[in-house]
N, C-alpha and C. Protein backbone atom coordinates (compact mmCIF):
# COMPACT_ATOMS: atom_id res chain seq x y z
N UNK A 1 93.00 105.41 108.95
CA UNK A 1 92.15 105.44 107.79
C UNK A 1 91.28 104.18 107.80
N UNK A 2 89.88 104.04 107.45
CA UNK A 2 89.26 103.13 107.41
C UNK A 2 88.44 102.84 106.62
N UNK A 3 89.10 101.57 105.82
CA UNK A 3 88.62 100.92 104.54
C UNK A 3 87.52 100.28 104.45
N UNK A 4 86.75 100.30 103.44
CA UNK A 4 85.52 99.75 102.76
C UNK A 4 85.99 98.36 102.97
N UNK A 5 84.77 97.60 103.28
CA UNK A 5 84.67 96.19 103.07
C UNK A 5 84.34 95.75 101.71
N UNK A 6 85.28 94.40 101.37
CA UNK A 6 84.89 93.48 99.78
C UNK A 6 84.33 92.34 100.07
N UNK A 7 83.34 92.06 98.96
CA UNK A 7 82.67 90.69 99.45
C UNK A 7 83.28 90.04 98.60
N UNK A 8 84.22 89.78 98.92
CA UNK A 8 85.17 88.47 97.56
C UNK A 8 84.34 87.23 97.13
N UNK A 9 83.24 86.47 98.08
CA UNK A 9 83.05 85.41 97.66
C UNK A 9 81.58 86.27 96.45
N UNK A 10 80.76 86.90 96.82
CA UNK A 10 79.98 87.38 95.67
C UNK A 10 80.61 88.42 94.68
N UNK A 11 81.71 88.71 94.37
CA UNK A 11 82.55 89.03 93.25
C UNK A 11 83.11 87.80 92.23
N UNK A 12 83.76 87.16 93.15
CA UNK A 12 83.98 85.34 92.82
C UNK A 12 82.42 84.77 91.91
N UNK A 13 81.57 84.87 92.84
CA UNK A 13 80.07 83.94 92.27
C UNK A 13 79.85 84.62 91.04
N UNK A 14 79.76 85.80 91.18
CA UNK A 14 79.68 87.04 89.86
C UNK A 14 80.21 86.72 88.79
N UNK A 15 81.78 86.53 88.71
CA UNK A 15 82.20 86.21 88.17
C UNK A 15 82.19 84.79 87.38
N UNK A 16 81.98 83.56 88.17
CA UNK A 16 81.83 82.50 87.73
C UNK A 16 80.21 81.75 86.97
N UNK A 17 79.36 83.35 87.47
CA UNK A 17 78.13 83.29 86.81
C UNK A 17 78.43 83.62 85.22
N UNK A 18 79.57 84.38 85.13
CA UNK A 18 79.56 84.88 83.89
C UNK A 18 80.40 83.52 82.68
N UNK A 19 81.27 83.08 83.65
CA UNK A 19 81.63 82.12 82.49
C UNK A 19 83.44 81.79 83.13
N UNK A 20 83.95 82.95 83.89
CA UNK A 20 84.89 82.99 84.64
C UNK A 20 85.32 81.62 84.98
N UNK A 21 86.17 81.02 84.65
CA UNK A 21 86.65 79.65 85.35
C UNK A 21 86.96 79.72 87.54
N UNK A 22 86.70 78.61 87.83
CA UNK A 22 86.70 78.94 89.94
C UNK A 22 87.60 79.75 90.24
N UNK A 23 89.38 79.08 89.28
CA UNK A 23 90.45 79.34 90.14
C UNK A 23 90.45 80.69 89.29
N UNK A 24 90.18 80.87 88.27
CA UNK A 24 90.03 81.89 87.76
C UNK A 24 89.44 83.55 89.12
N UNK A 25 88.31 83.33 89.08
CA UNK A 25 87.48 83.79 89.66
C UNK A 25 88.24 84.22 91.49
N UNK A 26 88.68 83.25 91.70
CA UNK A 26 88.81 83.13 92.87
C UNK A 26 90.41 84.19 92.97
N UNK A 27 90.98 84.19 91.80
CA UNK A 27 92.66 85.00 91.79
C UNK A 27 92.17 86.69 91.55
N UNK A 28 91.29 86.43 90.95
CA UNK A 28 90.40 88.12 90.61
C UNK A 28 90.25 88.70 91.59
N UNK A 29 89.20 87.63 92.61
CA UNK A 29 88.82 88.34 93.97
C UNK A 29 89.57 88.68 94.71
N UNK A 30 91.00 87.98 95.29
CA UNK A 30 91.91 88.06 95.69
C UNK A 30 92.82 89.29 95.55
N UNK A 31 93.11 89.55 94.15
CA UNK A 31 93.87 90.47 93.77
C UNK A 31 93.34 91.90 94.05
N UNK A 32 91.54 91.96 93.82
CA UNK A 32 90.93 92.91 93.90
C UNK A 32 90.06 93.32 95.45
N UNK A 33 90.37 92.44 96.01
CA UNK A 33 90.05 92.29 97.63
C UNK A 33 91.39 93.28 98.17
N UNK A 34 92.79 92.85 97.95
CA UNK A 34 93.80 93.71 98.38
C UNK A 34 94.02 94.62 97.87
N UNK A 35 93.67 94.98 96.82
CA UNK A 35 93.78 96.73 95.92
C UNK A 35 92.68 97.72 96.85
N UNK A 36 91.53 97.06 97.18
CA UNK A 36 90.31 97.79 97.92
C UNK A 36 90.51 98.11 99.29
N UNK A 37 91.57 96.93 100.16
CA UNK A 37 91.77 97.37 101.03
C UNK A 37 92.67 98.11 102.02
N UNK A 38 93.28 98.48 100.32
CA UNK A 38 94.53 99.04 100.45
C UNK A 38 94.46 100.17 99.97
N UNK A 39 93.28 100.64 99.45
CA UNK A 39 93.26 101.94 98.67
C UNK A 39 92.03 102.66 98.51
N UNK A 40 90.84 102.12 99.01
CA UNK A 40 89.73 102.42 98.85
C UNK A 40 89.14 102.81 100.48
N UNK A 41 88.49 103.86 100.60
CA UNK A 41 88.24 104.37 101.97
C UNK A 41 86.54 104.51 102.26
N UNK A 42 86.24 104.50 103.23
CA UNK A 42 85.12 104.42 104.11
C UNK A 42 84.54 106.12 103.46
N UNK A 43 83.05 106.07 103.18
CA UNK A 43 81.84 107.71 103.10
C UNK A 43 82.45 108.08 104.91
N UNK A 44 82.26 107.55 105.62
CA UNK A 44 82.47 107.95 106.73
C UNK A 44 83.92 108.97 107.14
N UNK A 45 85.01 108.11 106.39
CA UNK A 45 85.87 108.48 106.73
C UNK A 45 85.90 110.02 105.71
N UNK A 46 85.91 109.82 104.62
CA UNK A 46 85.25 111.23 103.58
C UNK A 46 85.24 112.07 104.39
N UNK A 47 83.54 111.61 104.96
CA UNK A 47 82.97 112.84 106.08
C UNK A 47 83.86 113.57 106.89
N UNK A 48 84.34 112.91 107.55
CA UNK A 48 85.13 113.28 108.76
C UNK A 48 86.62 113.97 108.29
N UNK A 49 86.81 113.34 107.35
CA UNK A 49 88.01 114.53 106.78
C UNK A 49 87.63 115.52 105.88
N UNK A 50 86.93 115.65 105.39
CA UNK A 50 85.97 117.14 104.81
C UNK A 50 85.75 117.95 105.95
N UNK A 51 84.90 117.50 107.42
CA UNK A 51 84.59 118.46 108.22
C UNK A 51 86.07 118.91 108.76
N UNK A 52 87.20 118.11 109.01
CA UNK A 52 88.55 118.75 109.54
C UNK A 52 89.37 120.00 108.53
N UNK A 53 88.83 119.45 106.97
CA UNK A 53 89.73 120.44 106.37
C UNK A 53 88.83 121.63 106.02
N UNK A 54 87.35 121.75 106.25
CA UNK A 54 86.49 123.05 106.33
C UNK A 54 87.08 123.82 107.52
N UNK A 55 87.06 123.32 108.74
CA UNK A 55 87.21 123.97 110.28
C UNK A 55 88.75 124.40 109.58
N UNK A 56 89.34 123.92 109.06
CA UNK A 56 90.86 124.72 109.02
C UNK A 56 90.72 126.22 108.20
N UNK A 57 89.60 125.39 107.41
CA UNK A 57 90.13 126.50 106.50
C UNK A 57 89.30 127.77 106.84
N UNK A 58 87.93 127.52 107.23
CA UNK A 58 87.18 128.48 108.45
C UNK A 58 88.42 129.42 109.08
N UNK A 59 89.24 128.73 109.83
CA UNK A 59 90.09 129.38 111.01
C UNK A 59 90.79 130.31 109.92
N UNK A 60 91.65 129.86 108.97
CA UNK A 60 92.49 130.76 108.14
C UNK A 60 91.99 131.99 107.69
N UNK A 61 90.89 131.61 106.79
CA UNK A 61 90.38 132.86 106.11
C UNK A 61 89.78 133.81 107.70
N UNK A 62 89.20 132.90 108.77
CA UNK A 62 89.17 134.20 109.79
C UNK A 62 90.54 134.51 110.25
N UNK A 63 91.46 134.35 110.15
CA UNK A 63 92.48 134.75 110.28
C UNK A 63 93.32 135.85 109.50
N UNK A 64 92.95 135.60 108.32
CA UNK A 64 93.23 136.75 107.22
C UNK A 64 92.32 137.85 106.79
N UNK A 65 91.08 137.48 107.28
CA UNK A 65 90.17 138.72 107.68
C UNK A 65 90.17 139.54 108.32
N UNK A 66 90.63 139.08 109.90
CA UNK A 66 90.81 140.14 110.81
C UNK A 66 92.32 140.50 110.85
N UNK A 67 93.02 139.94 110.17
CA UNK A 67 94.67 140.69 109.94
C UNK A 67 94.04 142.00 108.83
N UNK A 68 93.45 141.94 107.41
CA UNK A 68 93.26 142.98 106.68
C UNK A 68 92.42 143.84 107.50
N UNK A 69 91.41 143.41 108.32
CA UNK A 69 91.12 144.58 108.92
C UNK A 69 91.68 145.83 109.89
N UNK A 70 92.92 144.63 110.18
CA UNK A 70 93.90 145.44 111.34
C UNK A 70 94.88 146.39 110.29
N UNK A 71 94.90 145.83 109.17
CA UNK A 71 96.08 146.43 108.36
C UNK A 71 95.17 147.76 107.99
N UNK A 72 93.97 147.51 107.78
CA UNK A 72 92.92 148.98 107.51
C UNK A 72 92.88 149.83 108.07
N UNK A 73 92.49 149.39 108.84
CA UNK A 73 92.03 150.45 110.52
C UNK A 73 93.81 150.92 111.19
N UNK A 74 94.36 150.48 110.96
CA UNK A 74 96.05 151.49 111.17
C UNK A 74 96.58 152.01 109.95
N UNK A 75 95.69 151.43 108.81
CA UNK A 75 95.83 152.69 107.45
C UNK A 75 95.17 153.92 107.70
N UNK A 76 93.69 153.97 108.14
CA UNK A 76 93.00 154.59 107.97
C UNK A 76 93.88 155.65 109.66
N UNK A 77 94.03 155.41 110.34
CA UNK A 77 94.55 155.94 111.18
C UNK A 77 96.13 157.04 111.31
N UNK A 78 96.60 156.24 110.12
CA UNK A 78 97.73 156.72 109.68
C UNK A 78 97.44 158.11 108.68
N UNK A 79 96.80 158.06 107.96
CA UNK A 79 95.75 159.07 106.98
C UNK A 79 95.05 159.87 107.68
């Protein structure tokens, strides 16, 4: 899996623009630097697991298409 990058030191500046004390600022980034890179994922990676779970599911439903058709066509044969 591959995680988004954090810019801790302009989250930090952000913060200390606002009024945020350094060490303040600096425990925020920290805390919220390891939540992101521990839990937050790459558009890329998105991509790439969207196109794996379409192709599956492509295969299935053609899979259950041409089973009902087989189940048809030996109904209709049976009749």
């Amino acid at each position: 899996m591959t995680t988004t990058t954090f810019d801790t030191l302009a989250f930090s500046e952000e913060l200390r623009a606002a009024g945020v004390p350094e060490m303040q600022a600096k425990a925020h980034a920290k805390a919220l630097s390891a939540i992101a890179s521990e839990k937050l994922v790459s558009q890329e990676y998105l991509d790439t697991r969207l196109k794996e779970l379409e192709y599956r599911l492509t295969l299935r439903l053609g899979g259950m298409m041409a089973a009902s058709v087989a189940v048809v066509a030996a109904l209709v044969k049976l009749l």
